[in-house]
Protein backbone atom coordinates (compact mmCIF):
# COMPACT_ATOMS: atom_id res chain seq x y z
CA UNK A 1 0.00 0.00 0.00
CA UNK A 2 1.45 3.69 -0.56
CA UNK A 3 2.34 5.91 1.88
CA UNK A 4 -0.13 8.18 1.33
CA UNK A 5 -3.17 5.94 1.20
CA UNK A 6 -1.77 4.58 4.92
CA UNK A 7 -1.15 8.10 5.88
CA UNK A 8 -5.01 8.77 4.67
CA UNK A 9 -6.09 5.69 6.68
CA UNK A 10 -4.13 6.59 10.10
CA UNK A 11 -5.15 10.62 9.79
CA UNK A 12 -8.87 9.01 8.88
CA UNK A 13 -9.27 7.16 11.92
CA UNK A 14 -7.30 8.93 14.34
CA UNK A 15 -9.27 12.57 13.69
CA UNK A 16 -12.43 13.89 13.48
CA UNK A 17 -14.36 14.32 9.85
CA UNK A 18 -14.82 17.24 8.63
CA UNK A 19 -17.65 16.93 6.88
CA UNK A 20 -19.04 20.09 8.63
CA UNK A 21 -16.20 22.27 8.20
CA UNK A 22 -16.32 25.28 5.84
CA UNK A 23 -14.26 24.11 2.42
CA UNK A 24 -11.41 26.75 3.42
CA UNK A 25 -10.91 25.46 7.15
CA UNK A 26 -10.66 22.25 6.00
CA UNK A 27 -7.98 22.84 3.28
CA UNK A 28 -6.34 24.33 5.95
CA UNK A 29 -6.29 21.27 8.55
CA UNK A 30 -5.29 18.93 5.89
CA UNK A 31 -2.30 21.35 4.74
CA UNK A 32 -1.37 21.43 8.48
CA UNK A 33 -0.67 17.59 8.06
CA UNK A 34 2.59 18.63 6.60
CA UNK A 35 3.87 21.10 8.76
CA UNK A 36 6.96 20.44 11.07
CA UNK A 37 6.77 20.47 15.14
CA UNK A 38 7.46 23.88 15.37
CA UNK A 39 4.70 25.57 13.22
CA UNK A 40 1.97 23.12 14.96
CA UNK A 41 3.77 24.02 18.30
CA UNK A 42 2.49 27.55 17.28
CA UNK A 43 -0.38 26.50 16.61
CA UNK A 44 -1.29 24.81 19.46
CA UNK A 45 -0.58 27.55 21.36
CA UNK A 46 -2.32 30.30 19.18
CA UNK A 47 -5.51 32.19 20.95
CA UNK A 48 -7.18 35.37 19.71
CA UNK A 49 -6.21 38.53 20.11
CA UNK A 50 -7.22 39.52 24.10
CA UNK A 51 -9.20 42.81 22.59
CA UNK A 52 -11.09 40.35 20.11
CA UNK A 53 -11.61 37.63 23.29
CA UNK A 54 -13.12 40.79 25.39
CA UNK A 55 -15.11 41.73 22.54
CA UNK A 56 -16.71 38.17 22.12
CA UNK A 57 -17.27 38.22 26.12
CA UNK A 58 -19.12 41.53 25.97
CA UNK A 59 -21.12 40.98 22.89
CA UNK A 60 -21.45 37.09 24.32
CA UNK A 61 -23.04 38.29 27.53
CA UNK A 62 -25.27 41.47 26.17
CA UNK A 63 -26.68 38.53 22.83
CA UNK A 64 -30.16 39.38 23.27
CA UNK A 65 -30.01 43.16 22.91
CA UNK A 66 -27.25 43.75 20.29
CA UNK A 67 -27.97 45.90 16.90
CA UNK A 68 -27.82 43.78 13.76
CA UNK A 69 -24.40 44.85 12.90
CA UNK A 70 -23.38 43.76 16.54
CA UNK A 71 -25.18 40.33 15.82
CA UNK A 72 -22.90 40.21 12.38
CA UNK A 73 -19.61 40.77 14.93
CA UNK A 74 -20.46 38.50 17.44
CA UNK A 75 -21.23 35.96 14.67
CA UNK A 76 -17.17 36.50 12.97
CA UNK A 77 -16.01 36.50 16.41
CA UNK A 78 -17.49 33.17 17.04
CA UNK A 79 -16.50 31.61 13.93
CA UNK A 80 -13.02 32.79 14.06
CA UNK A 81 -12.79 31.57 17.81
CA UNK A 82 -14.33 28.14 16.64
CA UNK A 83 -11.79 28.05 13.64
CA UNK A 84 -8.64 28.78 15.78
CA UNK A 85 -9.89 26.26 18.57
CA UNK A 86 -10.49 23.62 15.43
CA UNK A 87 -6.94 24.40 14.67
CA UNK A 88 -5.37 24.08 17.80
CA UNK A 89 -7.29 20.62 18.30
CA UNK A 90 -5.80 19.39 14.70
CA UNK A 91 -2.42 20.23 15.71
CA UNK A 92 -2.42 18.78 19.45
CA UNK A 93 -4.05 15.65 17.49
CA UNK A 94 -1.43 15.81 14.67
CA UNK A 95 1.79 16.21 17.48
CA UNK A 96 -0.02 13.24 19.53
CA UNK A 97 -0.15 11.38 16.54
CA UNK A 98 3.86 11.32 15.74
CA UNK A 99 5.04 10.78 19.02
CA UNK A 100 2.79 8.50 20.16
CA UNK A 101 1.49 10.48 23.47
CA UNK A 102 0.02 13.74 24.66
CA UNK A 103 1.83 16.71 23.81
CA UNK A 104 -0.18 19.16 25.69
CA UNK A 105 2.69 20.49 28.44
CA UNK A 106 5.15 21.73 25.30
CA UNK A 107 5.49 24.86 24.75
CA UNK A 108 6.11 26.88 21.38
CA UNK A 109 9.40 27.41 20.28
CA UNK A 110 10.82 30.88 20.63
């Protein structure tokens, strides 16, 4: 069997589908396959901006009174936080994968 197909078979069963996943997300979790440690090291440890984070919170908490172009922001907010926690699952997953064990107390290179 090739490589690839057994790499396809171990990636298949070892991670979520991603049948639900927007097209460009998931081009971008299967290019992450590829990367080195380092980049999903950076990854892993990659969060949203803290002014973005308190703008989710406050639009988060105040949902049910927000103007539609605050609805519109919370909406990118969320999908961008859902999209960078996606990510950071992939490349724990993906590290856990090639070595065999939880990677989760590394940190990212400097």
């Amino acid at each position: 069997m090739p490589l690839e197909q057994v790499l396809a078979a171990v990636l298949e069963a070892a991670l979520p589908g991603l049948d639900d996943v927007p097209s460009e997300l998931q081009a971008r979790l299967l290019e992450m396959t590829w990367l080195g440690d380092g980049p999903l090291l950076t990854i892993a440890h990659s969060a949203m901006s803290e002014s973005e984070q308190e703008r989710l919170s406050d639009l988060g908490q105040r949902s049910a009174g927000l103007t539609s172009e605050e609805q519109a922001e919370l909406a990118l907010l969320r999908e961008c936080y859902g999209a960078i926690t996606l990510q950071k699952a992939w490349a724990y997953a993906l590290l856990s994968i090639r070595s065999g064990k939880a990677r989760f107390g590394q940190t990212a290179p400097t």
